[in-house]
Protein backbone atom coordinates (compact mmCIF):
# COMPACT_ATOMS: atom_id res chain seq x y z
CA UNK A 1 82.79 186.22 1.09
CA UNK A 2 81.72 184.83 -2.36
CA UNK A 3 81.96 188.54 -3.91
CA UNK A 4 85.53 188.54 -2.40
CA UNK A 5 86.25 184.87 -4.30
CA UNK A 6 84.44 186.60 -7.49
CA UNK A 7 86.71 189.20 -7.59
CA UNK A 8 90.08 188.10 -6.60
CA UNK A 9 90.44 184.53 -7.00
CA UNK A 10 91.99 182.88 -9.72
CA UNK A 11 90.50 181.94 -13.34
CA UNK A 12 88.93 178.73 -11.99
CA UNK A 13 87.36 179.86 -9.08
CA UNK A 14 85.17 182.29 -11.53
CA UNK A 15 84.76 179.96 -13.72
CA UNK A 16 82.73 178.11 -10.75
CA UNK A 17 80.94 181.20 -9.79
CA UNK A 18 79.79 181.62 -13.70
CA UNK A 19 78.46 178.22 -13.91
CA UNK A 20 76.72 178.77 -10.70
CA UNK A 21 74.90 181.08 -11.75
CA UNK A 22 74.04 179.74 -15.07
CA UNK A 23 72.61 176.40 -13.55
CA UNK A 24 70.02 178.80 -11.98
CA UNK A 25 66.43 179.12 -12.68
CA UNK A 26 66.66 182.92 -12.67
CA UNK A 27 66.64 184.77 -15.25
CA UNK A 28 69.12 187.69 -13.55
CA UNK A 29 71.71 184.70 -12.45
CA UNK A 30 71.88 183.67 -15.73
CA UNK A 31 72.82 186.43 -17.28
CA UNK A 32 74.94 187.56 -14.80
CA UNK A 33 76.88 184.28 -15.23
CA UNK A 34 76.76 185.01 -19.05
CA UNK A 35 78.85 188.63 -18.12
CA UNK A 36 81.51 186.35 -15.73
CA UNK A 37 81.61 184.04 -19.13
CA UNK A 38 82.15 187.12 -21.31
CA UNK A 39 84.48 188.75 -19.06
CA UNK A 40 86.64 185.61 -19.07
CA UNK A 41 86.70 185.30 -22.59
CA UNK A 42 88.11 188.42 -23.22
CA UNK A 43 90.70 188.86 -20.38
CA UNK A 44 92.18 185.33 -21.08
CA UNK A 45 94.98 184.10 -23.69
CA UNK A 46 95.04 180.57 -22.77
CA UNK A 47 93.23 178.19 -25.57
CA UNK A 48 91.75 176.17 -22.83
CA UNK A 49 90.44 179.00 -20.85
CA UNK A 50 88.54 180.86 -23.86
CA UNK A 51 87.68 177.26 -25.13
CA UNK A 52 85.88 176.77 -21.90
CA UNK A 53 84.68 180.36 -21.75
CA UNK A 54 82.89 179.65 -24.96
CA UNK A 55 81.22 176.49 -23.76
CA UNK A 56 79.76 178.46 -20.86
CA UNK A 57 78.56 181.32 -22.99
CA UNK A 58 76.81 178.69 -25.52
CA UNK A 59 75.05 176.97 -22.19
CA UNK A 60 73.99 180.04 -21.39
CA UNK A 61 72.54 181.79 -24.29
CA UNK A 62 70.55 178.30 -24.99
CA UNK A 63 69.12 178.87 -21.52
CA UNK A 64 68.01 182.32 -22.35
CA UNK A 65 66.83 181.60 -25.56
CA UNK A 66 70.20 184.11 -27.36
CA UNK A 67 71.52 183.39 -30.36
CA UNK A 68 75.00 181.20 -30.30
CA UNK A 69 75.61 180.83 -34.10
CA UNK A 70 78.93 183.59 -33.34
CA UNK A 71 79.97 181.47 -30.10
CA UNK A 72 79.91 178.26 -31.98
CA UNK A 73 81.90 179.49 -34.72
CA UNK A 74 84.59 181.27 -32.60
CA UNK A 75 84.58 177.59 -30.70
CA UNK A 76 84.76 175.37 -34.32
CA UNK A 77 88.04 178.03 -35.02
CA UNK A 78 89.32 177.97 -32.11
CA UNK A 79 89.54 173.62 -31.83
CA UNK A 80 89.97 173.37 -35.05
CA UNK A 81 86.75 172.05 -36.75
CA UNK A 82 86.39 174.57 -39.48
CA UNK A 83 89.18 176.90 -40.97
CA UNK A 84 88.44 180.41 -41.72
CA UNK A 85 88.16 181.45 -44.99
CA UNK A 86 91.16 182.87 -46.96
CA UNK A 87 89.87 186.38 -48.30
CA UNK A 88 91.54 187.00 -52.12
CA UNK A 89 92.86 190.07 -52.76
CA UNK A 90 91.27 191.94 -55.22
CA UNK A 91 92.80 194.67 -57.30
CA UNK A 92 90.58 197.60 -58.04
CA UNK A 93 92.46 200.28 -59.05
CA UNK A 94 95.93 200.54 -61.51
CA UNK A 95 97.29 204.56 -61.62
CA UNK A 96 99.90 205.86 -63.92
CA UNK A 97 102.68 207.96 -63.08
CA UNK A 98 105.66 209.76 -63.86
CA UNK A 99 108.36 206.82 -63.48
CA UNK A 100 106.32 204.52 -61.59
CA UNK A 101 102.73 202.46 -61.70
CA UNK A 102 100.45 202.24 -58.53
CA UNK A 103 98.86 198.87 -58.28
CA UNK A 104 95.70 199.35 -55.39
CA UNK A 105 94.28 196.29 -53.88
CA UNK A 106 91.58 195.62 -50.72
CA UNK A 107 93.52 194.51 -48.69
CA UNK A 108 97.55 195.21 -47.34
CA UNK A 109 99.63 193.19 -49.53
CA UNK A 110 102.43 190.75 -47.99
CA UNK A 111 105.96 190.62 -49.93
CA UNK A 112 105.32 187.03 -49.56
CA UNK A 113 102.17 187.12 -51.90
CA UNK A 114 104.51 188.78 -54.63
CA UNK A 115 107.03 187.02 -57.00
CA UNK A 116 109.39 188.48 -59.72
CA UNK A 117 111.91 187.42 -62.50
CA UNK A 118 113.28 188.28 -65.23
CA UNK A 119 113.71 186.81 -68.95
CA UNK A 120 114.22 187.36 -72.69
CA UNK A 121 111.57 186.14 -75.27
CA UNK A 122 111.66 187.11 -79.23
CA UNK A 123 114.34 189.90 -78.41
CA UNK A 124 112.19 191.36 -75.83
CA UNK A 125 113.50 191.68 -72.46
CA UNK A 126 110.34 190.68 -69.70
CA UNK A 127 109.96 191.22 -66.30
CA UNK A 128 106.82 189.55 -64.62
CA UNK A 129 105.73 190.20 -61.27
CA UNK A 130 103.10 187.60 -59.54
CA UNK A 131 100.99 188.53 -56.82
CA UNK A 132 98.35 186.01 -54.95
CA UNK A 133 95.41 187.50 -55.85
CA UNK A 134 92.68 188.31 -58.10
CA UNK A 135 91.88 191.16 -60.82
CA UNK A 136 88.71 192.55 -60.66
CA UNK A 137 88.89 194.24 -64.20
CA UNK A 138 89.56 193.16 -67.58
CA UNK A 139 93.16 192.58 -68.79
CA UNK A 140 95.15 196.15 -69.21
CA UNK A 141 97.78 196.93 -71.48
CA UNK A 142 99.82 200.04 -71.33
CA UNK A 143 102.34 201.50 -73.75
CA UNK A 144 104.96 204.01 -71.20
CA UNK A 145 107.80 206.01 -72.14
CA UNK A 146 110.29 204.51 -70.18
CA UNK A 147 109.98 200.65 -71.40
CA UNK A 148 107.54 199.19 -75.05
CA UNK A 149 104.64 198.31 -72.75
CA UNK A 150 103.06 196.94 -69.63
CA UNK A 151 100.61 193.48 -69.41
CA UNK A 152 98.59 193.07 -66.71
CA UNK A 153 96.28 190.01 -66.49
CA UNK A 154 94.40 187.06 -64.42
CA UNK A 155 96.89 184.40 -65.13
CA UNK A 156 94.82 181.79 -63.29
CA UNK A 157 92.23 181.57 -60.52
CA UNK A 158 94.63 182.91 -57.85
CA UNK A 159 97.53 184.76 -59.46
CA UNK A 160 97.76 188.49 -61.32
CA UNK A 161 100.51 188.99 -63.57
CA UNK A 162 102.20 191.77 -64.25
CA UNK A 163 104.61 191.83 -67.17
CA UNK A 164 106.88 194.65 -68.28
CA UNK A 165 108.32 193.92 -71.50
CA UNK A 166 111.25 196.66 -73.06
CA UNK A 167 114.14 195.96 -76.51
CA UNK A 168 116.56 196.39 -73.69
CA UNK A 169 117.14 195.37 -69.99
CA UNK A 170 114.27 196.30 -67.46
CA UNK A 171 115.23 198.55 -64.39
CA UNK A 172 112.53 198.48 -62.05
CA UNK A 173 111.86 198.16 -58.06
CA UNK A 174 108.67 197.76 -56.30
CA UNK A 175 107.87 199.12 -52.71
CA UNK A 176 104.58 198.09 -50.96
CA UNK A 177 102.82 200.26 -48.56
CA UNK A 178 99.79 198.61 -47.30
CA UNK A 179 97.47 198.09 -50.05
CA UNK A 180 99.54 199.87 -52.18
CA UNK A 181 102.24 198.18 -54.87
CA UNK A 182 104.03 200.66 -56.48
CA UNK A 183 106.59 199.88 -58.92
CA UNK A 184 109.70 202.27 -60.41
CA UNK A 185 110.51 202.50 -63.52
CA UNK A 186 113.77 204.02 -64.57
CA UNK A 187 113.88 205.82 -68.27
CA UNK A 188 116.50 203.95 -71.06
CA UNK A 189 118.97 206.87 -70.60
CA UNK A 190 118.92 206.38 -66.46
CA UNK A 191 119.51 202.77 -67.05
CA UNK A 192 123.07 203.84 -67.77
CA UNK A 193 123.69 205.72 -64.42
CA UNK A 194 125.41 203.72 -61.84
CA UNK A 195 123.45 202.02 -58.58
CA UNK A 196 125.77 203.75 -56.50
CA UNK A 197 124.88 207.36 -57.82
CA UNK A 198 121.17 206.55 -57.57
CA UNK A 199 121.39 205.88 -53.92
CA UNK A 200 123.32 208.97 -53.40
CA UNK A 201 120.33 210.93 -54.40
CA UNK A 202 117.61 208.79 -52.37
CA UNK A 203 119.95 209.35 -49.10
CA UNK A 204 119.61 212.93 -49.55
CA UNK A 205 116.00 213.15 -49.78
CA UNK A 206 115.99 210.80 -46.63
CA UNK A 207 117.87 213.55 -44.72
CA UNK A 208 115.14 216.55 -45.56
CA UNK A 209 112.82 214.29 -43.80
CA UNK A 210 114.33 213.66 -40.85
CA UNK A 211 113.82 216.77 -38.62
CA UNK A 212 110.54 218.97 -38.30
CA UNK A 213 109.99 222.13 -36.65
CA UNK A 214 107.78 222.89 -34.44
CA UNK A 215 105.65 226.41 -34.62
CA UNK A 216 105.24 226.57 -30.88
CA UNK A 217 109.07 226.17 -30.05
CA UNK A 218 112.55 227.14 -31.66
CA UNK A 219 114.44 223.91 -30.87
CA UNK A 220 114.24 221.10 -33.48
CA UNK A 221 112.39 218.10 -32.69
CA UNK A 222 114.06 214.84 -33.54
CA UNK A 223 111.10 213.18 -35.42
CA UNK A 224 111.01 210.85 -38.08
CA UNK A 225 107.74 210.99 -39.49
CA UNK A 226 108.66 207.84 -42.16
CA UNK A 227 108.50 205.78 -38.28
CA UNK A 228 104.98 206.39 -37.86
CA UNK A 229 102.50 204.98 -39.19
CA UNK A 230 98.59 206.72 -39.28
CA UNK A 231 95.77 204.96 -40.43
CA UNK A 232 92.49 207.19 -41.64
CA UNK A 233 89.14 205.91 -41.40
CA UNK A 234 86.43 207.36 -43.59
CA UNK A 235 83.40 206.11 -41.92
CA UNK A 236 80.26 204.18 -43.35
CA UNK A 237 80.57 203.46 -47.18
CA UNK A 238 78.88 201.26 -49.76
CA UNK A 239 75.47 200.19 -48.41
CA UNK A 240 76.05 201.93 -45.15
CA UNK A 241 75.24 205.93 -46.42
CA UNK A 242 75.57 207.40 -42.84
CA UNK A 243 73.19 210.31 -41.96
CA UNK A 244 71.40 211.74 -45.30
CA UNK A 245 71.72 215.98 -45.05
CA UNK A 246 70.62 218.98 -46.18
CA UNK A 247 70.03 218.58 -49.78
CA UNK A 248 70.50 214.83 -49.90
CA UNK A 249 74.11 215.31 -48.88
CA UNK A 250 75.52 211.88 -47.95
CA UNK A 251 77.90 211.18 -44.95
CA UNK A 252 79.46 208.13 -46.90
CA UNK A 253 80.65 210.65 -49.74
CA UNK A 254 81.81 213.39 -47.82
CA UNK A 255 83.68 211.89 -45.20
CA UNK A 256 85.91 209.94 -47.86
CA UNK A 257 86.54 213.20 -49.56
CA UNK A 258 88.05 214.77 -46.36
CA UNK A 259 89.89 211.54 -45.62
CA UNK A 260 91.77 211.24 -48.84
CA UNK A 261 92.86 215.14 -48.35
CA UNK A 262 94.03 214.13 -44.72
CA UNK A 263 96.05 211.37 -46.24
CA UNK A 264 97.66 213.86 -48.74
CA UNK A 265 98.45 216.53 -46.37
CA UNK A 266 100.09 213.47 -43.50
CA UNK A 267 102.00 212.19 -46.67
CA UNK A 268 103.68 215.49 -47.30
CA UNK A 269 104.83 215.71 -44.14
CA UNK A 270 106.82 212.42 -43.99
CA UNK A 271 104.32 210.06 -42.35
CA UNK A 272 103.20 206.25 -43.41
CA UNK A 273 99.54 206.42 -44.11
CA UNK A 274 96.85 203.97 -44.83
CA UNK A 275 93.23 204.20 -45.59
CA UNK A 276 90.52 202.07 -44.65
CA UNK A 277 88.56 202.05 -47.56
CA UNK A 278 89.75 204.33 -50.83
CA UNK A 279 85.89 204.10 -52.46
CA UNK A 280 82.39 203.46 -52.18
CA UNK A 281 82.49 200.39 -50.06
CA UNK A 282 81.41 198.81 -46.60
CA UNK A 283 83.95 198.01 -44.68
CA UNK A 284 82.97 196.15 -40.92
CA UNK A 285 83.88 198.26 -37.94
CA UNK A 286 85.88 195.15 -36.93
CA UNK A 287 88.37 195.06 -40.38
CA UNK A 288 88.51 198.63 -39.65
CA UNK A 289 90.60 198.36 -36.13
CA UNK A 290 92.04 195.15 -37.18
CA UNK A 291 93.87 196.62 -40.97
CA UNK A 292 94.98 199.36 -38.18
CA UNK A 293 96.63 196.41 -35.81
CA UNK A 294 98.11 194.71 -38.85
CA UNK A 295 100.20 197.19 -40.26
CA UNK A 296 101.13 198.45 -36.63
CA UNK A 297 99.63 201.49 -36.81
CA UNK A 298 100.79 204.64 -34.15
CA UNK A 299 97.39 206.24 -34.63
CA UNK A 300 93.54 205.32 -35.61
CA UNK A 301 91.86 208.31 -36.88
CA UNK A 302 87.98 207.83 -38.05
CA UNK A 303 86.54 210.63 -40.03
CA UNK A 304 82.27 211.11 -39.66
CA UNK A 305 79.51 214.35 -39.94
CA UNK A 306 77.07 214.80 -37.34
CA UNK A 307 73.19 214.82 -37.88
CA UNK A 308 70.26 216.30 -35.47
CA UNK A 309 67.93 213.64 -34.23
CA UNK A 310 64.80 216.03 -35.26
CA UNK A 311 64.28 218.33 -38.10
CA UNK A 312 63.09 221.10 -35.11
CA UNK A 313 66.87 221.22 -34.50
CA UNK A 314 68.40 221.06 -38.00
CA UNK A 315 69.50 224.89 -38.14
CA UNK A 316 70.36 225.01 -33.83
CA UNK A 317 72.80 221.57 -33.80
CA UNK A 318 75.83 222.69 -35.39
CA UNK A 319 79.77 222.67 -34.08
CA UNK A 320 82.90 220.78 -34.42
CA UNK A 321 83.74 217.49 -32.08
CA UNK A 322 85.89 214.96 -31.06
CA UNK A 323 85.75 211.90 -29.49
CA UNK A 324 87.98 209.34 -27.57
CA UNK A 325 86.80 205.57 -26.60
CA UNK A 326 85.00 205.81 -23.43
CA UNK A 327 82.25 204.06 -21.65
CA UNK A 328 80.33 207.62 -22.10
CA UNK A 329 77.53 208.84 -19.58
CA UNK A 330 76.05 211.93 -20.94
CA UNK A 331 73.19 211.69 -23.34
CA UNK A 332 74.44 213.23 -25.90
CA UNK A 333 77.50 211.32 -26.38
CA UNK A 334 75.39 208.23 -26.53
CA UNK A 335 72.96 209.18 -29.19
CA UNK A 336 75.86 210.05 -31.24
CA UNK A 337 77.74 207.01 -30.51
CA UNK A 338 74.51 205.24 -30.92
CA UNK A 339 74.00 206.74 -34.67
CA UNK A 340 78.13 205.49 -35.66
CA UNK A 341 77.41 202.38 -34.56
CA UNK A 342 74.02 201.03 -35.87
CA UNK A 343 75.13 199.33 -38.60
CA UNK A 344 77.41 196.63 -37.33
CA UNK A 345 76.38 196.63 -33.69
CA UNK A 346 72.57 196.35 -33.68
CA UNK A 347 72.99 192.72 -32.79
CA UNK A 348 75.28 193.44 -29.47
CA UNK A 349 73.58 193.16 -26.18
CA UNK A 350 73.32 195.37 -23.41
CA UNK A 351 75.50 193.00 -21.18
CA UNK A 352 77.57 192.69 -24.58
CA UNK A 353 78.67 196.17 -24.61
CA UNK A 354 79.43 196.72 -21.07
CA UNK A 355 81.62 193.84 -20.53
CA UNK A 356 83.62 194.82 -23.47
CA UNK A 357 83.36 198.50 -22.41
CA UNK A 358 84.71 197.16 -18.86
CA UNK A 359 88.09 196.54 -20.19
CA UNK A 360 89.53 199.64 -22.32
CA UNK A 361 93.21 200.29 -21.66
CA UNK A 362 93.07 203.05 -19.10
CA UNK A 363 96.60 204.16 -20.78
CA UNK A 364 95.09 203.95 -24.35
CA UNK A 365 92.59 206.19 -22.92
CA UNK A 366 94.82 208.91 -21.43
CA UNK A 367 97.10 209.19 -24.84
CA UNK A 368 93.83 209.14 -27.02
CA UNK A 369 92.45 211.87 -25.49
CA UNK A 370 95.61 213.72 -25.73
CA UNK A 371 95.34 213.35 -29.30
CA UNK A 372 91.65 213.90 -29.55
CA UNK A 373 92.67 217.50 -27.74
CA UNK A 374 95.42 218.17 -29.64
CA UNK A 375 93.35 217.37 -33.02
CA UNK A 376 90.47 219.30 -31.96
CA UNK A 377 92.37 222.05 -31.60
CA UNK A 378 94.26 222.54 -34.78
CA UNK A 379 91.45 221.98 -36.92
CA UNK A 380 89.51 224.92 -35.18
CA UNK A 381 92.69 227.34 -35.60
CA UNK A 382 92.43 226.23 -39.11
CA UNK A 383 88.75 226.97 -39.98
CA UNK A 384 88.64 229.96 -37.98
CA UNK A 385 90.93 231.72 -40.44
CA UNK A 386 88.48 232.23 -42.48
CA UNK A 387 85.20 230.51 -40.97
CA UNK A 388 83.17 231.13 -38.11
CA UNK A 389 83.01 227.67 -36.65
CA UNK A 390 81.20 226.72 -33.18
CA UNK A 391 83.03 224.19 -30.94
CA UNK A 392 81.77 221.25 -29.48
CA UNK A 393 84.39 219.99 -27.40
CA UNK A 394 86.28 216.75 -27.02
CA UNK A 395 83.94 214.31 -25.23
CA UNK A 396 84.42 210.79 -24.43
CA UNK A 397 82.23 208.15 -26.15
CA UNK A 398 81.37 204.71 -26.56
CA UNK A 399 82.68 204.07 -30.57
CA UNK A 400 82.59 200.64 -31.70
CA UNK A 401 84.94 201.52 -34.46
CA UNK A 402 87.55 202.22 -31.71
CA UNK A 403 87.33 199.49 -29.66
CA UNK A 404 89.48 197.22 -31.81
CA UNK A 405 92.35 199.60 -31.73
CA UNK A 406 95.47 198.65 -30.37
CA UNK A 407 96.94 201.97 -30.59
CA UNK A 408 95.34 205.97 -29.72
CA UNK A 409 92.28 206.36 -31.67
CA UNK A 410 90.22 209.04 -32.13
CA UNK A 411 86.83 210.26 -33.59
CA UNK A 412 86.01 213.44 -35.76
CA UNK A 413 82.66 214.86 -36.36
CA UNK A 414 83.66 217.55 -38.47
CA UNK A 415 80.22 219.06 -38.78
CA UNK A 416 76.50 218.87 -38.62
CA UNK A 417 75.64 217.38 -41.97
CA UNK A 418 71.55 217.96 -41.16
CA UNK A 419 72.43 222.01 -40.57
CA UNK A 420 72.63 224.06 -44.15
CA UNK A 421 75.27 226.10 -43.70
CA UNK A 422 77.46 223.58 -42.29
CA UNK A 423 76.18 220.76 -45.36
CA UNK A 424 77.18 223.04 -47.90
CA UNK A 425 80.72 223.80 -46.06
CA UNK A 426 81.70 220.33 -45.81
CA UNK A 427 80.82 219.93 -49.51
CA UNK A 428 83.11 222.40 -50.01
CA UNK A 429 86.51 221.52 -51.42
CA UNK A 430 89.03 225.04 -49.49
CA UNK A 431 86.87 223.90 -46.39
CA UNK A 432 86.99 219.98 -46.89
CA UNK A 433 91.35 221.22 -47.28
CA UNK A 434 91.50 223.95 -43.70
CA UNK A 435 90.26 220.50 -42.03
CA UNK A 436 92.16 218.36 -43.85
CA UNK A 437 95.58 220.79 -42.81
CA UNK A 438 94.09 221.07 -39.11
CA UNK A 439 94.30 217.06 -38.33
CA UNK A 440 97.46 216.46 -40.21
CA UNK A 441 98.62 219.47 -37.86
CA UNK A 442 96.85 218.21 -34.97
CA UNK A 443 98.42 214.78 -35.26
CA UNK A 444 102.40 216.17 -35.41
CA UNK A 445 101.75 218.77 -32.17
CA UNK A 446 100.58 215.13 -30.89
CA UNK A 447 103.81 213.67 -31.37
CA UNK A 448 105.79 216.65 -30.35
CA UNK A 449 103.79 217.24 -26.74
CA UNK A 450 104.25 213.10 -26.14
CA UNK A 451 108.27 213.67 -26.17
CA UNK A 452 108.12 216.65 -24.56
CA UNK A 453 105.69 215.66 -21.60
């Protein structure tokens, strides 16, 4: 009878059954009370309820001696006692091109962080753009073909400026793609051309776009790639190096290298794309998921290299594999989810994982392992034409990088980075493109089979 009250009666009635248990002497109780408290902190919305669920999971924890610095700052924000800290954006990165500048910050940039407006100074014509934020470089100045110059400086503690400054009257239109700002420039003889003959063009280059064909049918497929939106996750980076290889190869280095290929290659074909980090940097496992839930992304993709627990197996461990979120049972799954997520989860309990693990979208599941298959796939028929490449499967697994993600997410090990022959592949820039071709692949057959199912 109180099993059947556990599990189906209302919020309160487990609430009751958690604090039970936690008032006990035993050590089990307790922490099976702690799972009821964890399990109601993550399945309700309500401020009260999760405000309550917290309570219970600080009593607890004191009881069995646990840490609850991370409960009693998810309390303090939740009532209101402390506000969280409002990250700056920093820009990094400022690329030239041919009639536009690409501005690269952090973080995804807001249209609400930007201002712009135009005047005339000394018989120059000025156009300043000011974005929240702050510049992690010294102040750049650029001279450009199209206008006299470009300023761009830390105008004070929280603001960049950007000033374009031209003898005649400034042209220009910015777009921002996630933490991208890139701004147009139109040459002094374009100026001339009317709005209406501009738009003309950008209509027809719309249309291209619009349709793809499929290899494996002869009907068009109504997609619009410009709708979705992919986000590409090189794993580890800065002081997380991932597994070290064969000849000191690092898992950091050449897992961004593939990514930024795979973001060239899903550009090309029409889709929005974001990456998680563009450089040597850590990023958490948690900002990982959560830039891919801000900008609404339709897929989570995270990019990693294999390595052999023991040097007796460095030349036999070798092979291609994906993953999908799971709560995994086989071994081997495990010690490779294990390896992905040491850096950020180390501190997660036993009890912490499960409960957690407990509640991934069965849905979510289903589609991510249609994409994990339909991934997996491609990038083997890619390799193979010129590679002999051993397949490891698609497996489930239990990848704290995934668990965030609101949307299909997979996992790529694209090779054993602790096996020589497949080290010095990966390093290799025609093998780091057949993969880079296979995903981008993989990921439109994904969107074709989910129409056509």
């Amino acid at each position: 009878m109180f099993v059947g009250l556990l599990l189906f009666g209302g919020t309160d009635v487990r609430f009751k059954q958690a604090h039970y248990y936690c008032s006990s002497s035993s050590k089990a109780r307790i922490l099976k009370g702690l799972k009821i408290y964890k399990s109601l902190y993550v399945q309700n919305r309500a401020k009260s309820s999760k405000t309550k669920a917290l309570q219970g999971l600080i009593y607890c924890s004191k009881k069995l001696g646990f840490s609850t610095k991370k409960y009693q700052k998810e309390l303090n924000l939740l009532i209101g006692k402390k506000r969280p800290k409002v990250l700056k954006n920093t820009l990094y990165k400022i690329r030239l091109g041919k009639g536009y500048i690409d501005f690269f910050f952090r973080y995804p940039l807001k249209l609400s962080d930007i201002k712009q407006w135009n005047f005339k100074n000394h018989a120059l014509y000025k156009k300043v753009y000011d974005i929240a934020g702050i510049l992690s470089m010294r102040n750049q100045r650029y001279r450009l073909k199209s206008i006299k110059g470009v300023r761009v400086a830390q105008f004070n503690s929280k603001t960049i400026r950007i000033v374009l400054e031209d003898i005649r009257p400034i042209w220009s239109k910015m777009a921002v793609e996630g933490d991208r700002l890139r701004i147009y420039l139109l040459s002094r003889k374009a100026n001339s051309m009317k709005k209406s003959a501009v738009k003309g063009v950008r209509k027809q280059a719309r249309k291209k776009n619009v349709r793809t064909r499929s290899k494996r049918s002869k009907t068009f497929l109504s997609i619009a790639p410009s709708s979705k939106v992919i986000v590409i996750d090189p794993g580890h980076g800065g002081k997380d190096t991932g597994a070290i290889g064969y000849k000191r190869k690092r898992e950091k280095d050449i897992v961004l290298a593939i990514a930024k290929r795979v973001y060239k290659e899903l550009k090309s074909k029409g889709f929005r794309v974001y990456l998680t980090r563009r450089g040597d940097y850590f990023v958490t496992l948690r900002n990982r998921t959560k830039m891919a839930n801000r900008v609404k992304a339709n897929l989570f993709i995270s990019i990693h290299a294999n390595a052999a627990p023991t040097k007796r197996k460095y030349l036999s461990m070798k092979g291609l594999e994906t993953f999908f979120l799971s709560p995994a049972r086989s071994a081997r799954a495990k010690r490779i989810a294990a390896l992905e997520n040491r850096v950020d989860m180390k501190n997660l309990s036993y009890y912490s994982k499960n409960v957690f693990l407990n509640f991934i979208n069965r849905e979510k599941t289903i589609l991510s392992n249609k994409l994990a298959i339909d991934v997996h796939r491609s990038i083997l028929a890619h390799l193979r034409q010129r590679y002999r490449v051993s397949d490891g499967g698609v497996r489930p697994g239990p990848f704290w990088v995934l668990v965030g993600a609101q949307m299909p997410s997979i996992l790529v090990e694209v090779g054993y980075i602790t096996n020589p022959t497949e080290a010095m592949r990966l390093s290799n820039p025609l093998y780091q493109k057949y993969i880079a071709k296979g995903i981008a692949q993989g990921v439109q057959n994904y969107f074709f089979h989910t129409q056509t199912r």
